[in-house]
PDB file of N, CA and C in Angstrom:
ATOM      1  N   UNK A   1     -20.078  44.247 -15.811  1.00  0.00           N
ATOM      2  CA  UNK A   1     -19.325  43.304 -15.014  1.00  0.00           C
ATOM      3  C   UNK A   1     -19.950  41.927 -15.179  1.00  0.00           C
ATOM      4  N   UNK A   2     -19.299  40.986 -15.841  1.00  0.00           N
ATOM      5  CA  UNK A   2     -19.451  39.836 -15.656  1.00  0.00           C
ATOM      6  C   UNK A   2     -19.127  38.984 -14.829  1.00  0.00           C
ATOM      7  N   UNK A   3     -19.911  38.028 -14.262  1.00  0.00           N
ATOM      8  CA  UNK A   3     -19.923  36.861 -12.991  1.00  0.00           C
ATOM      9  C   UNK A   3     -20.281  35.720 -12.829  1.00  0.00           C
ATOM     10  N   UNK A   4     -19.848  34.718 -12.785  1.00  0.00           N
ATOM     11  CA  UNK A   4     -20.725  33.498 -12.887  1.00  0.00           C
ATOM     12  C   UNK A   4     -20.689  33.126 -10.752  1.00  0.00           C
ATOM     13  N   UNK A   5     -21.895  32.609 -10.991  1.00  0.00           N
ATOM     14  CA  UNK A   5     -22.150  32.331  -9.367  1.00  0.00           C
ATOM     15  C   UNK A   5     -22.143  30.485  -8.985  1.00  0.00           C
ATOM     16  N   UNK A   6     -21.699  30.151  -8.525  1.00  0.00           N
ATOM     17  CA  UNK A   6     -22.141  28.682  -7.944  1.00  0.00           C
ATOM     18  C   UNK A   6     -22.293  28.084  -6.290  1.00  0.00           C
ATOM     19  N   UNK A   7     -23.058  27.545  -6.566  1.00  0.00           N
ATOM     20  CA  UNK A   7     -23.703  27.149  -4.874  1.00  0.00           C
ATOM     21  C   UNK A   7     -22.967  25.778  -4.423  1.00  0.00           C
ATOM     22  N   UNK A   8     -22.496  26.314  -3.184  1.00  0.00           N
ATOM     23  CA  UNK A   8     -21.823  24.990  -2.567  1.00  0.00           C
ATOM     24  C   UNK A   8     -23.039  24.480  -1.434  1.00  0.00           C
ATOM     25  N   UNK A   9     -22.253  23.085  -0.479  1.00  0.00           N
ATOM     26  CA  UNK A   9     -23.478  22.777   0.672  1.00  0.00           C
ATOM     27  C   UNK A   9     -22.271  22.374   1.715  1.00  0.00           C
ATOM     28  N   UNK A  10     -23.134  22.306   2.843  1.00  0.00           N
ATOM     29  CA  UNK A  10     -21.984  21.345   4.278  1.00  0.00           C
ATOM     30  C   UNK A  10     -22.969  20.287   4.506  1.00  0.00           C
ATOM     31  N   UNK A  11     -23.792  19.600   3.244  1.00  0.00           N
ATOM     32  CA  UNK A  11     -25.175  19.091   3.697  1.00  0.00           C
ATOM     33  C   UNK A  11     -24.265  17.872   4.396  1.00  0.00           C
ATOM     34  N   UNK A  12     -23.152  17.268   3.482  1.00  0.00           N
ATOM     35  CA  UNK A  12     -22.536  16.030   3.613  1.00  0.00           C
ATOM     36  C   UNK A  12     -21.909  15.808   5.143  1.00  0.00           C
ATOM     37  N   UNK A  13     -21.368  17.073   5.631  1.00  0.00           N
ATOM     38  CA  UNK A  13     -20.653  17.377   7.002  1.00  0.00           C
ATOM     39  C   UNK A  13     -21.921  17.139   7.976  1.00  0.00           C
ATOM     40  N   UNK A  14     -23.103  17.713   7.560  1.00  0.00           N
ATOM     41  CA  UNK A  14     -24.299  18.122   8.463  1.00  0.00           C
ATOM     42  C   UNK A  14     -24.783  16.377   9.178  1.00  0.00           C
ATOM     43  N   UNK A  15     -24.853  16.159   7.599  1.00  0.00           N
ATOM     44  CA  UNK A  15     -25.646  14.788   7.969  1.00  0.00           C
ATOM     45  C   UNK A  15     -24.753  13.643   8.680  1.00  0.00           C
ATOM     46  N   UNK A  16     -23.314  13.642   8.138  1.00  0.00           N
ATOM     47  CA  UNK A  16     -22.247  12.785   9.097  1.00  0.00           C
ATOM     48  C   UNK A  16     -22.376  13.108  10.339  1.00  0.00           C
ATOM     49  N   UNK A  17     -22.596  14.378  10.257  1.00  0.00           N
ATOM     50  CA  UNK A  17     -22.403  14.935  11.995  1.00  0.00           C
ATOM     51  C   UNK A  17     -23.286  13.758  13.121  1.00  0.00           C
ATOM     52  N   UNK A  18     -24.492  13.441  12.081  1.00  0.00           N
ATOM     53  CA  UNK A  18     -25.503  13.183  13.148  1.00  0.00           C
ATOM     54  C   UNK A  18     -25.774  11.693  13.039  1.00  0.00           C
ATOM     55  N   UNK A  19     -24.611  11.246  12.149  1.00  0.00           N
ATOM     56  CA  UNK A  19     -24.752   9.756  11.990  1.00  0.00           C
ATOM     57  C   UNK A  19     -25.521   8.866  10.880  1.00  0.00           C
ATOM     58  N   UNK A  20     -26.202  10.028  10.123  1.00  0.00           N
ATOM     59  CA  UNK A  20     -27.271   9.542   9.280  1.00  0.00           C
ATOM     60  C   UNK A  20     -26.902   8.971   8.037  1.00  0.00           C
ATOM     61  N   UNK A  21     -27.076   8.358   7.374  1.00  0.00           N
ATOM     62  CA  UNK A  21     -26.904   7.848   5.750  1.00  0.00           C
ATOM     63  C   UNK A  21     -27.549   8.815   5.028  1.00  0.00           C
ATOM     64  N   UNK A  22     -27.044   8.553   3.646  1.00  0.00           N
ATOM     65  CA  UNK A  22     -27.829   9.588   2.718  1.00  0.00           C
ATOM     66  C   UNK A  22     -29.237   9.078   2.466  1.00  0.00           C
ATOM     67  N   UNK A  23     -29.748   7.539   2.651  1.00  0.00           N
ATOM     68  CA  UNK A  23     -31.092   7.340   2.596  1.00  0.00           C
ATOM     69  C   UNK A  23     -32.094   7.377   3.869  1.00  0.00           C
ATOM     70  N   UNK A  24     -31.426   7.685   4.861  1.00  0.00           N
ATOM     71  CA  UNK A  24     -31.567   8.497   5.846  1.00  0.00           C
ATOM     72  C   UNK A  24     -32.402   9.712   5.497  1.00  0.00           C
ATOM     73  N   UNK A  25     -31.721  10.301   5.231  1.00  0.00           N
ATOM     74  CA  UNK A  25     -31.882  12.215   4.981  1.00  0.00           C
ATOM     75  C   UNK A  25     -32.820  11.777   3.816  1.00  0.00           C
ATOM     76  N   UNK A  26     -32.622  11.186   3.090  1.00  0.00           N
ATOM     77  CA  UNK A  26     -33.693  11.061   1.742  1.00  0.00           C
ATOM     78  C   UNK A  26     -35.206  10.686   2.339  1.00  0.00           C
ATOM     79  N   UNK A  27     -35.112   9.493   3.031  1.00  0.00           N
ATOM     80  CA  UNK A  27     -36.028   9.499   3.441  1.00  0.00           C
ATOM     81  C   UNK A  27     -37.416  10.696   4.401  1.00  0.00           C
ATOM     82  N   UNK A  28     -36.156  11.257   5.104  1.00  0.00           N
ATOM     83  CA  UNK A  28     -37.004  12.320   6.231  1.00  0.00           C
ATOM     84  C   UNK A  28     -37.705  13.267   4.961  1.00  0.00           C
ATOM     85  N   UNK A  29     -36.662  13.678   4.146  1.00  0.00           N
ATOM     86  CA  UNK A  29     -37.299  14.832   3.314  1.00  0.00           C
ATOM     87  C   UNK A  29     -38.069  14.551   2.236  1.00  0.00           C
ATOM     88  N   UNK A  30     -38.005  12.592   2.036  1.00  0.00           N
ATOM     89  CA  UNK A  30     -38.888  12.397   0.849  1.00  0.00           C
ATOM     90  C   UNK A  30     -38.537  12.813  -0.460  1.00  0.00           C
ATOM     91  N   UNK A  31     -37.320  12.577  -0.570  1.00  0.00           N
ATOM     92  CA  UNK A  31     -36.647  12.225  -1.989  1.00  0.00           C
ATOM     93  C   UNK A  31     -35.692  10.848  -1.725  1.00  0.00           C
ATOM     94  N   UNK A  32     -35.287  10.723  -3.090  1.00  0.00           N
ATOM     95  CA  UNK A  32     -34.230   9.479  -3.222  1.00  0.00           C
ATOM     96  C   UNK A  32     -32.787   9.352  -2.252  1.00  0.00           C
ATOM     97  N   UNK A  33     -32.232   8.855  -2.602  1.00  0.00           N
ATOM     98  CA  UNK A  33     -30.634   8.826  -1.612  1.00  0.00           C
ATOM     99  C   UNK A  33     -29.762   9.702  -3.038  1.00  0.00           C
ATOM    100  N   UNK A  34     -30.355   9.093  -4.071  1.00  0.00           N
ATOM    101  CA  UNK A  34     -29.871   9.484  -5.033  1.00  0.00           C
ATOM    102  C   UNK A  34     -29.771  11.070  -5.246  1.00  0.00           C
ATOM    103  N   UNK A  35     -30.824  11.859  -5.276  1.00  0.00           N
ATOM    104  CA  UNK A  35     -30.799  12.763  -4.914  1.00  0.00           C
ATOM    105  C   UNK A  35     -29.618  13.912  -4.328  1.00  0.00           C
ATOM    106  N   UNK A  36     -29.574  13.350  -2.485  1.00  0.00           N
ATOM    107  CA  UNK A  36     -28.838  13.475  -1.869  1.00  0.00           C
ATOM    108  C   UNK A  36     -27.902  13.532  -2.201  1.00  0.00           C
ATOM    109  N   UNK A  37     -27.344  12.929  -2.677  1.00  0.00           N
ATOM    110  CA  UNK A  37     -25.517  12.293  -3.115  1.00  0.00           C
ATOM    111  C   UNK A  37     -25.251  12.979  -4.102  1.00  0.00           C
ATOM    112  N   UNK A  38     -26.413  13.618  -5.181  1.00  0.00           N
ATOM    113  CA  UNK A  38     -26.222  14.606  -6.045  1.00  0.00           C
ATOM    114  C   UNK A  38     -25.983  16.065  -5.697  1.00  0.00           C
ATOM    115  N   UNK A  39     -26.940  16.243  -4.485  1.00  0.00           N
ATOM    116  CA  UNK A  39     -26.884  17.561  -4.167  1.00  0.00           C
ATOM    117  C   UNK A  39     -25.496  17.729  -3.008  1.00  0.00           C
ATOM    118  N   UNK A  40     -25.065  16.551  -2.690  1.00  0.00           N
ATOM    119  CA  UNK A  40     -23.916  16.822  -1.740  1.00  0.00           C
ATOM    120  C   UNK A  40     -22.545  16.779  -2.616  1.00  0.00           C
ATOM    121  N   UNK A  41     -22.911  16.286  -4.171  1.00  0.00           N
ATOM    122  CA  UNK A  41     -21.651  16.296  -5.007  1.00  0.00           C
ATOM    123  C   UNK A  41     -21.407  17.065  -5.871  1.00  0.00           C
ATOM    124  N   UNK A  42     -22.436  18.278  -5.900  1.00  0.00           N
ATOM    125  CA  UNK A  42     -22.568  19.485  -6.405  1.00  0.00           C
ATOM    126  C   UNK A  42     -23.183  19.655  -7.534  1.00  0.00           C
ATOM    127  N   UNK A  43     -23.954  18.030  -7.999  1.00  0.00           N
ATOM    128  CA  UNK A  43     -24.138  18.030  -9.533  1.00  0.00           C
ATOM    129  C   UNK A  43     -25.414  18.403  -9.569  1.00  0.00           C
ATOM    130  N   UNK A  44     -26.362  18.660  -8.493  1.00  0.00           N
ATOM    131  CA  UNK A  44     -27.736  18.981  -8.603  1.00  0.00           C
ATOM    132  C   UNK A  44     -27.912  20.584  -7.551  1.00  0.00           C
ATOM    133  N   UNK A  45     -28.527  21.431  -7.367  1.00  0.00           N
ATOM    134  CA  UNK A  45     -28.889  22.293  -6.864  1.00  0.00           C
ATOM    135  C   UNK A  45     -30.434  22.574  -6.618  1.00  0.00           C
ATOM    136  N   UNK A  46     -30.944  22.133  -5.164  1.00  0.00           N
ATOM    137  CA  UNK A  46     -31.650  21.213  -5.400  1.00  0.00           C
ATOM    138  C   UNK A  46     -32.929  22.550  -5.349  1.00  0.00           C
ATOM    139  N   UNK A  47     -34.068  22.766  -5.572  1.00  0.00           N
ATOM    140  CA  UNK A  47     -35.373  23.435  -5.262  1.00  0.00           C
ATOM    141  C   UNK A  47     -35.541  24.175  -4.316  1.00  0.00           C
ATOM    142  N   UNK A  48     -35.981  25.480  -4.439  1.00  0.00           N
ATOM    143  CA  UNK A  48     -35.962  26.099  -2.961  1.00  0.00           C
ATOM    144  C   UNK A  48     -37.053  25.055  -1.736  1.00  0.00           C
ATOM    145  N   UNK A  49     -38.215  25.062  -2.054  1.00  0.00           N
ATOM    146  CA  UNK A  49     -39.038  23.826  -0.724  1.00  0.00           C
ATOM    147  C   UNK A  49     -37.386  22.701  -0.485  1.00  0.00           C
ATOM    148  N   UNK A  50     -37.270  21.961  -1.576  1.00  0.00           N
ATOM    149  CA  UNK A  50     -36.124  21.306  -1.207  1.00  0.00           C
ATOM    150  C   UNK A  50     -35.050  21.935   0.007  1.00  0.00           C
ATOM    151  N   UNK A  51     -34.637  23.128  -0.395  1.00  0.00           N
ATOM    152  CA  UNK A  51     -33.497  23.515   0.388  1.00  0.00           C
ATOM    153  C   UNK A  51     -33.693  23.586   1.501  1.00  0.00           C
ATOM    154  N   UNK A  52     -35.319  24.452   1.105  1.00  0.00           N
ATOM    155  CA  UNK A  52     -35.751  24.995   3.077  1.00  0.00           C
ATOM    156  C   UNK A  52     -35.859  23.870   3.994  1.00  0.00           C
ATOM    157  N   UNK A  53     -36.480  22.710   3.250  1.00  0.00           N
ATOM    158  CA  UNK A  53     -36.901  21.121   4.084  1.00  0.00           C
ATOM    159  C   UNK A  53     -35.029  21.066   4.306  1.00  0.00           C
ATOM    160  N   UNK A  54     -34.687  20.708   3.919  1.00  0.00           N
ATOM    161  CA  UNK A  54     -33.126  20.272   4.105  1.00  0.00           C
ATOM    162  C   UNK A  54     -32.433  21.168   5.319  1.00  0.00           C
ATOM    163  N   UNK A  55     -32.731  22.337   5.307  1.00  0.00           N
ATOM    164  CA  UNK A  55     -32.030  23.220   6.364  1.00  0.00           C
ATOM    165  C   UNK A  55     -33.475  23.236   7.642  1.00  0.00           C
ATOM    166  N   UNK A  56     -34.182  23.003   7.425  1.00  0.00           N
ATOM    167  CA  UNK A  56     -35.437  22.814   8.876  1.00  0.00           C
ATOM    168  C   UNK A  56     -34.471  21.194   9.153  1.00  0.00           C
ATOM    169  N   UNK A  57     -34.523  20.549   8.302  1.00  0.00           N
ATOM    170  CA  UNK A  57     -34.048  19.323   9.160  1.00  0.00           C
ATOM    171  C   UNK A  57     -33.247  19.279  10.166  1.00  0.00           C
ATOM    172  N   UNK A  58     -32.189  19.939   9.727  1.00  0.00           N
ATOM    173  CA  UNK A  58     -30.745  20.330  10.178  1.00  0.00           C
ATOM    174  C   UNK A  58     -31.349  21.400  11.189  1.00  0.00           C
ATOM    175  N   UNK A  59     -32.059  22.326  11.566  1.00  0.00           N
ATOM    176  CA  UNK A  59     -32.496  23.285  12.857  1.00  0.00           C
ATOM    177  C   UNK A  59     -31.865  24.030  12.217  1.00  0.00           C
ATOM    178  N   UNK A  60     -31.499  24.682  10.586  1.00  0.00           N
ATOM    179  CA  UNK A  60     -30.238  25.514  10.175  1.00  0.00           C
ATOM    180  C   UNK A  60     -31.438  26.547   9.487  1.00  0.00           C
ATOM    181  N   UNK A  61     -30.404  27.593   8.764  1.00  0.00           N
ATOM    182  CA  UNK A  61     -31.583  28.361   7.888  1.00  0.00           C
ATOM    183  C   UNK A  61     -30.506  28.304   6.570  1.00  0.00           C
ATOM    184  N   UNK A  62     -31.521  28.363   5.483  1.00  0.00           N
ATOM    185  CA  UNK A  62     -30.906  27.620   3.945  1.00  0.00           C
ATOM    186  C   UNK A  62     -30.086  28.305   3.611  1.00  0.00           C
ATOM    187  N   UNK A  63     -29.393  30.011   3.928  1.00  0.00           N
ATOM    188  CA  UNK A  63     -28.192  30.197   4.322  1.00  0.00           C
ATOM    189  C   UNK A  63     -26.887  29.232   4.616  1.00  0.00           C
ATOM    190  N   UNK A  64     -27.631  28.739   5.824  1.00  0.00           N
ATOM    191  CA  UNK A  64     -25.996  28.450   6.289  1.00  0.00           C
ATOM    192  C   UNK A  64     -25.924  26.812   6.134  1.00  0.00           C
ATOM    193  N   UNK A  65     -26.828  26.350   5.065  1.00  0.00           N
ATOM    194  CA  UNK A  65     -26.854  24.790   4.331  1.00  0.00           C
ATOM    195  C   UNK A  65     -25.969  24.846   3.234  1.00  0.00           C
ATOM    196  N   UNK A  66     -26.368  25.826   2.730  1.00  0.00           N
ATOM    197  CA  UNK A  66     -26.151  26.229   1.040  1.00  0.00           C
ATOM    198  C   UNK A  66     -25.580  27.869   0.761  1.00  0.00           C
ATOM    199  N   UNK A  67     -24.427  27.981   0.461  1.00  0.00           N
ATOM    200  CA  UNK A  67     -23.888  28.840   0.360  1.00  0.00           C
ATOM    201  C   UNK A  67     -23.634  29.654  -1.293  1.00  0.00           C
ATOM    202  N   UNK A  68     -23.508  30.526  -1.598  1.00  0.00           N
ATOM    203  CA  UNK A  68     -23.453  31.126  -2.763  1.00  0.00           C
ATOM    204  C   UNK A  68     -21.822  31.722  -3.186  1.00  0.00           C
ATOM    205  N   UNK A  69     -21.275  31.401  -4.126  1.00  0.00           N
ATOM    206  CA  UNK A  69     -20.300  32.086  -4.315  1.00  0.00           C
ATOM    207  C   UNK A  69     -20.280  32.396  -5.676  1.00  0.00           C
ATOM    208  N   UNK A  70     -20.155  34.168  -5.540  1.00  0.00           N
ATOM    209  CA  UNK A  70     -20.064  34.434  -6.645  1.00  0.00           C
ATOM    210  C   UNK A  70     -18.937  35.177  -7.119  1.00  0.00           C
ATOM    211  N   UNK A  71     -18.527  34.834  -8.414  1.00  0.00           N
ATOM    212  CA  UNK A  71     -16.936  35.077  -8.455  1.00  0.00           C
ATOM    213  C   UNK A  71     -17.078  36.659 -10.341  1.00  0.00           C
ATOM    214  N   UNK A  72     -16.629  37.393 -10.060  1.00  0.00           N
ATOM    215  CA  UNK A  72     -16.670  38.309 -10.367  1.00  0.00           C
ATOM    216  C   UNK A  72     -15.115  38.461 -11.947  1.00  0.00           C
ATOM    217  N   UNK A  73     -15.531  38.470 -13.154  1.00  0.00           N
ATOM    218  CA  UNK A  73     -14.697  38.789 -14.191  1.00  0.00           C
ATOM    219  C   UNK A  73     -14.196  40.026 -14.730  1.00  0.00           C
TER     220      UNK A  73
END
């Protein structure tokens, strides 16, 4: 059985929620804005420390930041 898997985020929803900019969030976690805007536009997937810092920010667990979908051929 072949599958290809790809990871989505609600990082973009998360962080609007709370008012923040993406150099905001870059800042707390100590990466770029650039970064951010990558990993909220799907073009980067970012490091697990990355993810976990990103979902502690949020009070979330890297579950329910970053989701997995895997689609089955």
């Amino acid at each position: 059985m072949n599958g290809s898997v790809s990871i989505t985020n609600d990082l973009r929803e998360r962080r609007a929620g709370q008012g923040l900019s993406q150099a905001a969030l870059a800042a707390a976690v100590h990466v770029s804005r650039q970064t951010i805007n990558a990993i909220e536009t799907g073009r980067y997937i970012p490091s697990l420390p990355l993810a976990i810092a990103l979902a502690r920010f949020f009070g979330a667990r890297v579950e329910e930041v970053f989701h997995v979908n895997e689609a089955c051929e």
